[in-house]
Protein backbone atom coordinates (compact mmCIF):
# COMPACT_ATOMS: atom_id res chain seq x y z
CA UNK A 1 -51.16 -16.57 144.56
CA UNK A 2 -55.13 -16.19 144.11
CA UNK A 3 -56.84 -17.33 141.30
CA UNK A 4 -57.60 -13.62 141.03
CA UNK A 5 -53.68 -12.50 141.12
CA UNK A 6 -53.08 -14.71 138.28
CA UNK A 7 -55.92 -13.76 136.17
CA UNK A 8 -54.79 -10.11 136.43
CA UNK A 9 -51.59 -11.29 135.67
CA UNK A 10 -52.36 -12.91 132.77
CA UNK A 11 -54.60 -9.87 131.65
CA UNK A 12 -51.32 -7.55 132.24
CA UNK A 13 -49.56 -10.21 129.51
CA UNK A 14 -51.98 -9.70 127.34
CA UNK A 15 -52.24 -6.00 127.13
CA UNK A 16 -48.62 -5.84 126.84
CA UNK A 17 -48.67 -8.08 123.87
CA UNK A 18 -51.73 -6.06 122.40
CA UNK A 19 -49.51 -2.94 122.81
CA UNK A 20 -46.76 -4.68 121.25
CA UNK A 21 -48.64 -5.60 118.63
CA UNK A 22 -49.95 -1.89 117.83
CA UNK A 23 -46.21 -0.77 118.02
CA UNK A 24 -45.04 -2.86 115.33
CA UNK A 25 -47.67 -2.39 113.27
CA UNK A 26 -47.40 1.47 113.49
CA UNK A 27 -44.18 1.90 112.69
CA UNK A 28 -44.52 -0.71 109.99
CA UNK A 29 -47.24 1.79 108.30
CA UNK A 30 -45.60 5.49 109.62
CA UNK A 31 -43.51 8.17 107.86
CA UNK A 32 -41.49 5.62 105.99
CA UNK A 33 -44.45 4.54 103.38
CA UNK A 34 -43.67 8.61 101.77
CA UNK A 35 -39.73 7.39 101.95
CA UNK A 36 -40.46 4.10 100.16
CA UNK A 37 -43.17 5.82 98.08
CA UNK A 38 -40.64 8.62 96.94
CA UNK A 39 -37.86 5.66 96.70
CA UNK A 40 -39.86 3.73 94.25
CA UNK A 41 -40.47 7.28 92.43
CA UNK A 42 -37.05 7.98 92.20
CA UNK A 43 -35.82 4.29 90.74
CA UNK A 44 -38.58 4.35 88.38
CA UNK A 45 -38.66 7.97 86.93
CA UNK A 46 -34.68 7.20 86.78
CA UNK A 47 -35.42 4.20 83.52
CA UNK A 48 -35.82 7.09 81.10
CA UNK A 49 -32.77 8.80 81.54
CA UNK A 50 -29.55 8.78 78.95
CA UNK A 51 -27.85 5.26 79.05
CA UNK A 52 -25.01 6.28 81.88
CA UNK A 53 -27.77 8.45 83.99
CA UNK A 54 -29.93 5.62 84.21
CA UNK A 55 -27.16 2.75 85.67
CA UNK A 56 -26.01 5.95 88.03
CA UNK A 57 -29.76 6.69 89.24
CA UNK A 58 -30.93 3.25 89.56
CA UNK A 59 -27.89 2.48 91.88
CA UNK A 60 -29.01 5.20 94.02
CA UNK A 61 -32.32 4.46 94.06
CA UNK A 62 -31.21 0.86 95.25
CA UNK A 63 -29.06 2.50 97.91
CA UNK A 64 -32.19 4.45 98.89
CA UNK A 65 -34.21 1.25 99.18
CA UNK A 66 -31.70 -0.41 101.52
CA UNK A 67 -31.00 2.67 103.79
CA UNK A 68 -34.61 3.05 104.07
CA UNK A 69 -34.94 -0.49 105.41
CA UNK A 70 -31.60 -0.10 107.24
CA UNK A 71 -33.25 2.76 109.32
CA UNK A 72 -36.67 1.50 109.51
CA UNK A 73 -35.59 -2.15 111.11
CA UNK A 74 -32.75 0.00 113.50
CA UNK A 75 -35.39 2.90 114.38
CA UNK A 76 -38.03 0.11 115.56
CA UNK A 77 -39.36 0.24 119.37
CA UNK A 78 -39.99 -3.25 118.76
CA UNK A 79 -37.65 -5.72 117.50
CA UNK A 80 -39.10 -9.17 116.27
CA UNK A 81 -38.29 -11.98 114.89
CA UNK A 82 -39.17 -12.26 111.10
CA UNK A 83 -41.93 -15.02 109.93
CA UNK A 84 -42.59 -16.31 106.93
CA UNK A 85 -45.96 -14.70 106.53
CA UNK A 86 -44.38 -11.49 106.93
CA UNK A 87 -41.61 -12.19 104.43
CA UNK A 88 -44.10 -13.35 102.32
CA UNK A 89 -46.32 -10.48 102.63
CA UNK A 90 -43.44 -8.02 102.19
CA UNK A 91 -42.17 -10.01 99.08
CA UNK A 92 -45.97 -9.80 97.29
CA UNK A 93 -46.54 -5.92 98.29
CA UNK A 94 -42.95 -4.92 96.74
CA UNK A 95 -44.30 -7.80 93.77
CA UNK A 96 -47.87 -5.80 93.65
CA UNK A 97 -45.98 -2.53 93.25
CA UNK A 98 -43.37 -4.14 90.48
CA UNK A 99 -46.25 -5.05 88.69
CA UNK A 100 -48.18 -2.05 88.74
CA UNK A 101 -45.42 -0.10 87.33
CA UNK A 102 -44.80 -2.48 84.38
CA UNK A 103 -48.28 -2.24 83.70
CA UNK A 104 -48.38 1.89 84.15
CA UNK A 105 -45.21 1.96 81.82
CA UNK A 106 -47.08 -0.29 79.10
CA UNK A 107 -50.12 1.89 79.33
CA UNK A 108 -48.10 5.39 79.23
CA UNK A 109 -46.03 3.60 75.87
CA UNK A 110 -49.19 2.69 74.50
CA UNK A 111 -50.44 5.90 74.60
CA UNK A 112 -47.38 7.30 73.33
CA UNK A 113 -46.32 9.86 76.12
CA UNK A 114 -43.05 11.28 75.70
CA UNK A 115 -41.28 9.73 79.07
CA UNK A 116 -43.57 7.07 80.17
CA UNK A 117 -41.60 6.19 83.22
CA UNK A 118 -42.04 9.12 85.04
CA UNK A 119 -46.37 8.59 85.44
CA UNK A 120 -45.74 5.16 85.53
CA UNK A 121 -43.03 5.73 88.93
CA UNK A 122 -45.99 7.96 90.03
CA UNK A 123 -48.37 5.65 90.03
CA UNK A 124 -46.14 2.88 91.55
CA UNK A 125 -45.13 4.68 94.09
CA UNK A 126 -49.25 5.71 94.73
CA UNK A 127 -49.66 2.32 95.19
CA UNK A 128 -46.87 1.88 97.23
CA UNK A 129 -47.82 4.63 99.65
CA UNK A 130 -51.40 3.70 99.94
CA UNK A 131 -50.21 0.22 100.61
CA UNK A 132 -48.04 0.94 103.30
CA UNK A 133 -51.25 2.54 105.00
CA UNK A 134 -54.19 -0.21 104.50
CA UNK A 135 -51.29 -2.92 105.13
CA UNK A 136 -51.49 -2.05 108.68
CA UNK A 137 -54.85 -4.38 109.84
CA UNK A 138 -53.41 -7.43 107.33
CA UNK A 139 -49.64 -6.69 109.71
CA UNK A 140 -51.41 -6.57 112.67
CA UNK A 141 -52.87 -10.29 112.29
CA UNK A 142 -49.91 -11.78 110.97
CA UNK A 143 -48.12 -10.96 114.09
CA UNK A 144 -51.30 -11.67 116.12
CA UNK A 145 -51.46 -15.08 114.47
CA UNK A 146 -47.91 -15.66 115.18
CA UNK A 147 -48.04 -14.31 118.82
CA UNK A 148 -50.59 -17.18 119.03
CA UNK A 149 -48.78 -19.97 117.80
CA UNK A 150 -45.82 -19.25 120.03
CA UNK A 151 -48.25 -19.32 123.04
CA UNK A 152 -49.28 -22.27 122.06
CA UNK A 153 -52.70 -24.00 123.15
CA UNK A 154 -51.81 -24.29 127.41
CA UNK A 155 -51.99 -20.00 128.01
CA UNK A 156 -55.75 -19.77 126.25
């Protein structure tokens, strides 16, 4: 083998990774940020309901949530292994849009609207939906940076 054969070689690696890479990263931002958007709708808007509604329709919203990430993680071209950056950065996004929700709900009791859950779900699951979208960049390095480590410092 030329020096040449394994250069290309390499280069053929390296675009599949690259491709790999894009793969994940799309389908980690595609059609399922509206799901999860109208998921986290549908469990917020749910708080304002009459006391058995609310137990009933926050069960199903949590049922949503997990069928939505049972058929994202089984609908995947690309399976791979989970990292702790990702975890983490799932964890603080789902955190970011807990947080904006409380603080939407607080705003829409402070200004006294007669069922403040329903803008606050809104604007939670806004959030949520443009989050899925611009997360795509911040996905694509953590599995970059990842890829990297696993090469490790002998295939640069």
């Amino acid at each position: 083998m030329t020096s040449y054969d394994a250069q290309t070689a390499l280069d053929a690696i390296r675009h599949r990774q690259a491709q790999t890479r894009d793969a994940y990263a799309h389908h980690a931002s595609s059609s399922y940020g509206i799901i999860a958007a109208l998921t986290v709708f549908a469990a917020g808007s749910s708080i304002d309901l009459p006391r058995p509604w609310s137990l009933v329709a926050q069960l199903a919203g949590g049922v949503l949530i997990a069928a939505g990430l049972t058929v994202q993680y089984r609908r995947t071209r690309v399976h791979k292994k989970r990292s702790a950056g990702g975890t983490l950065f799932g964890v603080s996004v789902a955190a970011v849009a807990l947080a904006v929700f409380i603080a939407a709900s607080i705003t829409a009791r402070l200004i006294d609207l007669p069922v403040p859950s329903v803008p606050a779900a809104a604007v939670a699951a806004l959030v949520t939906l443009v989050a899925t979208y611009t997360a795509r960049p911040i996905v694509k390095k953590i599995i970059a940076r990842r890829d990297e480590q696993a090469d490790g410092p002998g295939l640069r």
